[in-house]
C-alpha atoms as a PDB file:
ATOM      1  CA  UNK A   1     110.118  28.073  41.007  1.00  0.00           C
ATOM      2  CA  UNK A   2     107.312  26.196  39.746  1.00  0.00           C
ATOM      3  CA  UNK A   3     103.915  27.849  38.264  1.00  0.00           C
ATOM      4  CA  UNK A   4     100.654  25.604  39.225  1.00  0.00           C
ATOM      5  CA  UNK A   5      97.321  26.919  36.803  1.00  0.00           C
ATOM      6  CA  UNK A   6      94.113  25.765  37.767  1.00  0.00           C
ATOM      7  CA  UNK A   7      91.161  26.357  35.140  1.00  0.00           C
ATOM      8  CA  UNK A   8      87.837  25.172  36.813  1.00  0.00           C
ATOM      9  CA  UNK A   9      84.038  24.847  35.048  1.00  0.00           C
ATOM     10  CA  UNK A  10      81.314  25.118  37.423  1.00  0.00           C
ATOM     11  CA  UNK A  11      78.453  23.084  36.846  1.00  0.00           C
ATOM     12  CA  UNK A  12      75.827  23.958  34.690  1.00  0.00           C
ATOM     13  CA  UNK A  13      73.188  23.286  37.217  1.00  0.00           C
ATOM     14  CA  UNK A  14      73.709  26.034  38.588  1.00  0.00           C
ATOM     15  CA  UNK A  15      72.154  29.824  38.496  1.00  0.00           C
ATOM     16  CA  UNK A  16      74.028  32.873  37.397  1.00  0.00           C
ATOM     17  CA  UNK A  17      73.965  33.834  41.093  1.00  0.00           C
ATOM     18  CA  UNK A  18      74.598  30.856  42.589  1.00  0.00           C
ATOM     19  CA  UNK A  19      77.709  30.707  40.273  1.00  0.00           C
ATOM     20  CA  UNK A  20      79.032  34.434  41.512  1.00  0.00           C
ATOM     21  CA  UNK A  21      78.733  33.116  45.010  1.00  0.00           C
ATOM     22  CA  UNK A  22      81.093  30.174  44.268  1.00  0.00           C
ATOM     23  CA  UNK A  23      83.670  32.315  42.033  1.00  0.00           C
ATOM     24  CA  UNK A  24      83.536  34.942  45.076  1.00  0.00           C
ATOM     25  CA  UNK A  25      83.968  31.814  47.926  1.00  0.00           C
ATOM     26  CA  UNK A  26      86.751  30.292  45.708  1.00  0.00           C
ATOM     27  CA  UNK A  27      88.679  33.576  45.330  1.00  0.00           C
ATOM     28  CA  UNK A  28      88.674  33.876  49.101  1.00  0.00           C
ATOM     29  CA  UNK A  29      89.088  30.387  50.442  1.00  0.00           C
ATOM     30  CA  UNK A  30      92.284  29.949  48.032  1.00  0.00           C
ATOM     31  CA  UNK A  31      93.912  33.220  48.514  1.00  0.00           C
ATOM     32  CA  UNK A  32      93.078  33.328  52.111  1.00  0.00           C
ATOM     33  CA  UNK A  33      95.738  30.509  51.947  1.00  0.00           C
ATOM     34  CA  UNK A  34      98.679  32.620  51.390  1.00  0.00           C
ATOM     35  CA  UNK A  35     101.412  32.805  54.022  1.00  0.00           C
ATOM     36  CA  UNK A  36     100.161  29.821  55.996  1.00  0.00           C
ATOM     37  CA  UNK A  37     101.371  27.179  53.209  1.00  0.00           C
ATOM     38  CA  UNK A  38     105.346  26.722  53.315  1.00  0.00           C
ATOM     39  CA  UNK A  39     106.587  27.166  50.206  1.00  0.00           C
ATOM     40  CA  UNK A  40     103.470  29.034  48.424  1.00  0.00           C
ATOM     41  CA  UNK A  41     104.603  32.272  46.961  1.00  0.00           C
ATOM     42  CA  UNK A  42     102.150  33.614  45.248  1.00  0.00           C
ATOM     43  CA  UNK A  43      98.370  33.032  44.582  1.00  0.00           C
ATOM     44  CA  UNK A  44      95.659  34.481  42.734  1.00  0.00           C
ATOM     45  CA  UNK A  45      92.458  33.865  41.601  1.00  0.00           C
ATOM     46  CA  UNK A  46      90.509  34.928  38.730  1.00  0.00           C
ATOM     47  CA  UNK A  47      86.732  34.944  38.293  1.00  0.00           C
ATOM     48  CA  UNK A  48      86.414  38.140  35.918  1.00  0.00           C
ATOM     49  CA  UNK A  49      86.509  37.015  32.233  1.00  0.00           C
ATOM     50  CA  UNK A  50      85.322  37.998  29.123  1.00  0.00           C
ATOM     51  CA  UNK A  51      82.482  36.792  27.269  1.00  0.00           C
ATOM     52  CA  UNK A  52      84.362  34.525  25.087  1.00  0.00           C
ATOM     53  CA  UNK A  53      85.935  32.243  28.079  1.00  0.00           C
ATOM     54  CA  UNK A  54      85.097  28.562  28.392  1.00  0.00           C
ATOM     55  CA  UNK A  55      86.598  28.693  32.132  1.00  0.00           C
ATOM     56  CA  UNK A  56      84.416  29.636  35.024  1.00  0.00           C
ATOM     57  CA  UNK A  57      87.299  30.102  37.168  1.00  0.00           C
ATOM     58  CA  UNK A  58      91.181  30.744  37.578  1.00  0.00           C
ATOM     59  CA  UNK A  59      94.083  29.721  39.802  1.00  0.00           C
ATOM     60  CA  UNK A  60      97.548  31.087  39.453  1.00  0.00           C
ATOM     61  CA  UNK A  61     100.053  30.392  42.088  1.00  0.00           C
ATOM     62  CA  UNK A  62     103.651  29.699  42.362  1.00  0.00           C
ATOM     63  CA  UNK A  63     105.948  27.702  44.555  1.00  0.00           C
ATOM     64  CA  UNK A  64     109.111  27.400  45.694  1.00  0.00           C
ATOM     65  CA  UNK A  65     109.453  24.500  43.999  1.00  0.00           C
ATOM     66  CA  UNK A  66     107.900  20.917  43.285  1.00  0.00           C
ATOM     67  CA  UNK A  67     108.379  19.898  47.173  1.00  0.00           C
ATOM     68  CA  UNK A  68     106.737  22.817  47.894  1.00  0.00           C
ATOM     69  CA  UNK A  69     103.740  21.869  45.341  1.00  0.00           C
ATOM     70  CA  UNK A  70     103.195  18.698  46.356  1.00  0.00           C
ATOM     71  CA  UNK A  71     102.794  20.054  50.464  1.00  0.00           C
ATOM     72  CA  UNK A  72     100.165  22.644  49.114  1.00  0.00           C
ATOM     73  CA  UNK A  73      97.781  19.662  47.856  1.00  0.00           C
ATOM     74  CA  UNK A  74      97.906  17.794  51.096  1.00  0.00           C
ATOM     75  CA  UNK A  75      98.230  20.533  53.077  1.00  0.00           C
ATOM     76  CA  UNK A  76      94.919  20.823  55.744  1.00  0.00           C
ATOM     77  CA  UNK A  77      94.406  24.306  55.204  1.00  0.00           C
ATOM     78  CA  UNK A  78      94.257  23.848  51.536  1.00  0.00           C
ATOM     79  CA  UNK A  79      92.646  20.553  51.486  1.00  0.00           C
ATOM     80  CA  UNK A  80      89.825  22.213  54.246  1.00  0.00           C
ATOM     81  CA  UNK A  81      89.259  24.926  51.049  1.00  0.00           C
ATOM     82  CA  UNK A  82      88.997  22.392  48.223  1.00  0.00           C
ATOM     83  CA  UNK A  83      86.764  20.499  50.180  1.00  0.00           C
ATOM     84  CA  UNK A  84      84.330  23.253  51.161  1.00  0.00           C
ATOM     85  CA  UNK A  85      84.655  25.585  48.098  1.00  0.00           C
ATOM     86  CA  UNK A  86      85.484  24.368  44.886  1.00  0.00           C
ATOM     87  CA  UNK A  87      85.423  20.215  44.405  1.00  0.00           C
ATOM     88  CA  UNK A  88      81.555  20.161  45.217  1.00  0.00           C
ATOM     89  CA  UNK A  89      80.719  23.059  42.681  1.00  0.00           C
ATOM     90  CA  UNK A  90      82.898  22.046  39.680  1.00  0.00           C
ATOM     91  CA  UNK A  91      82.468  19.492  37.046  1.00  0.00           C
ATOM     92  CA  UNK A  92      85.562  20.314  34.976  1.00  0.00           C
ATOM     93  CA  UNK A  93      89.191  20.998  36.242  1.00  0.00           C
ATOM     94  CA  UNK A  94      92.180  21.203  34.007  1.00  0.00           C
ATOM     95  CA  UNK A  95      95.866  21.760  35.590  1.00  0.00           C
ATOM     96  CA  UNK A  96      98.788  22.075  34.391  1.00  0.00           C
ATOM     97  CA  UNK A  97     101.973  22.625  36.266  1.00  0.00           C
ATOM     98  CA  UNK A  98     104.953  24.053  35.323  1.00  0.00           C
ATOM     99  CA  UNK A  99     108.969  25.476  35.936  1.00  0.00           C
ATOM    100  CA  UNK A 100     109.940  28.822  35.641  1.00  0.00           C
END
């Protein structure tokens, strides 16, 4: 299986609630994907965090394996809620991808 972690910064332009309204369209557009992405096990999002986080938001989700992975990103589904939800509100994404 392979683990694929997402931490996302949204940008600072934006208001408080603004910001809640993309965490909240995030969380839904990503785990709205699971069961229609071969491969895609699991998926989570979190947008709850404690004062001391430099992250605005959080993906965990977990594959199959690498195959399955590399479908997810090209996938229309997914691509449809990267494009709409998170790539125009973020200025920072870190990823890191990993076996378990």
């Amino acid at each position: 299986m392979v683990k694929h972690i997402i931490l996302w910064k949204i940008k600072d332009d934006k208001t408080e609630e603004e910001k809640e309204q993309i965490r909240a369209g995030v969380k839904a557009g990503l785990e709205g994907l699971k069961g229609r992405i071969p491969g895609l096990i699991d998926i989570k999002v979190q947008t709850e965090r404690l004062s001391s986080s430099n992250a605005d938001v959080m993906l965990d989700s977990t594959f199959e394996d690498e195959e399955s992975l590399k479908g997810y990103a090209v996938h229309k589904d997914h691509v449809k809620v990267a494009d709409n939800n998170v790539r125009p509100y973020m200025e920072v994404r870190m990823c890191i991808d990993y076996e378990i």
